[in-house]
Protein backbone atom coordinates (compact mmCIF):
# COMPACT_ATOMS: atom_id res chain seq x y z
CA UNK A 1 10.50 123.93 256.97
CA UNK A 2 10.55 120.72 259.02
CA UNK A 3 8.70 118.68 256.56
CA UNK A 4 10.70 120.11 253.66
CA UNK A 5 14.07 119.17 255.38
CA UNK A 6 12.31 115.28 256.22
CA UNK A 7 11.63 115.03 252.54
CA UNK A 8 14.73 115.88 251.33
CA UNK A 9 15.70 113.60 253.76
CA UNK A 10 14.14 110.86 252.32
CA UNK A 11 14.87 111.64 248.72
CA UNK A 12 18.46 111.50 249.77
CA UNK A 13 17.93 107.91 251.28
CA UNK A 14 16.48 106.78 248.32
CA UNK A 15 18.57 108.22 245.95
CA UNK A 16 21.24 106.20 248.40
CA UNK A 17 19.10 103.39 247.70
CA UNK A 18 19.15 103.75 243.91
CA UNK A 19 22.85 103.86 244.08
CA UNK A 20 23.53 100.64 245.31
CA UNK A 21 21.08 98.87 242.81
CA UNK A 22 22.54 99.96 240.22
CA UNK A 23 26.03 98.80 241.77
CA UNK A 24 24.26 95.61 242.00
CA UNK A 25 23.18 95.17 238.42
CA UNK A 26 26.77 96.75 237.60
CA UNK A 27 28.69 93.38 239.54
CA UNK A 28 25.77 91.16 237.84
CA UNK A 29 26.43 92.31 234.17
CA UNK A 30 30.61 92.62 234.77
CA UNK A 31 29.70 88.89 235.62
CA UNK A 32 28.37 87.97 232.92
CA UNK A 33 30.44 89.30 230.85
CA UNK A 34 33.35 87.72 232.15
């Protein structure tokens, strides 16, 4: 049960991760297409 709630853990901090990437390449392309 411990390892289960680590990995979900993680997932969730990658997901995170994923998230603010994507923001990134959001800003990036708004940029450009200013």
């Amino acid at each position: 049960q411990i390892y289960a709630r680590i990995t979900n853990s993680k997932i969730g901090s990658d997901m995170q991760g994923l998230d603010k990437k994507f923001v990134g390449i959001e800003k990036i392309y708004k940029e450009v297409a200013m």
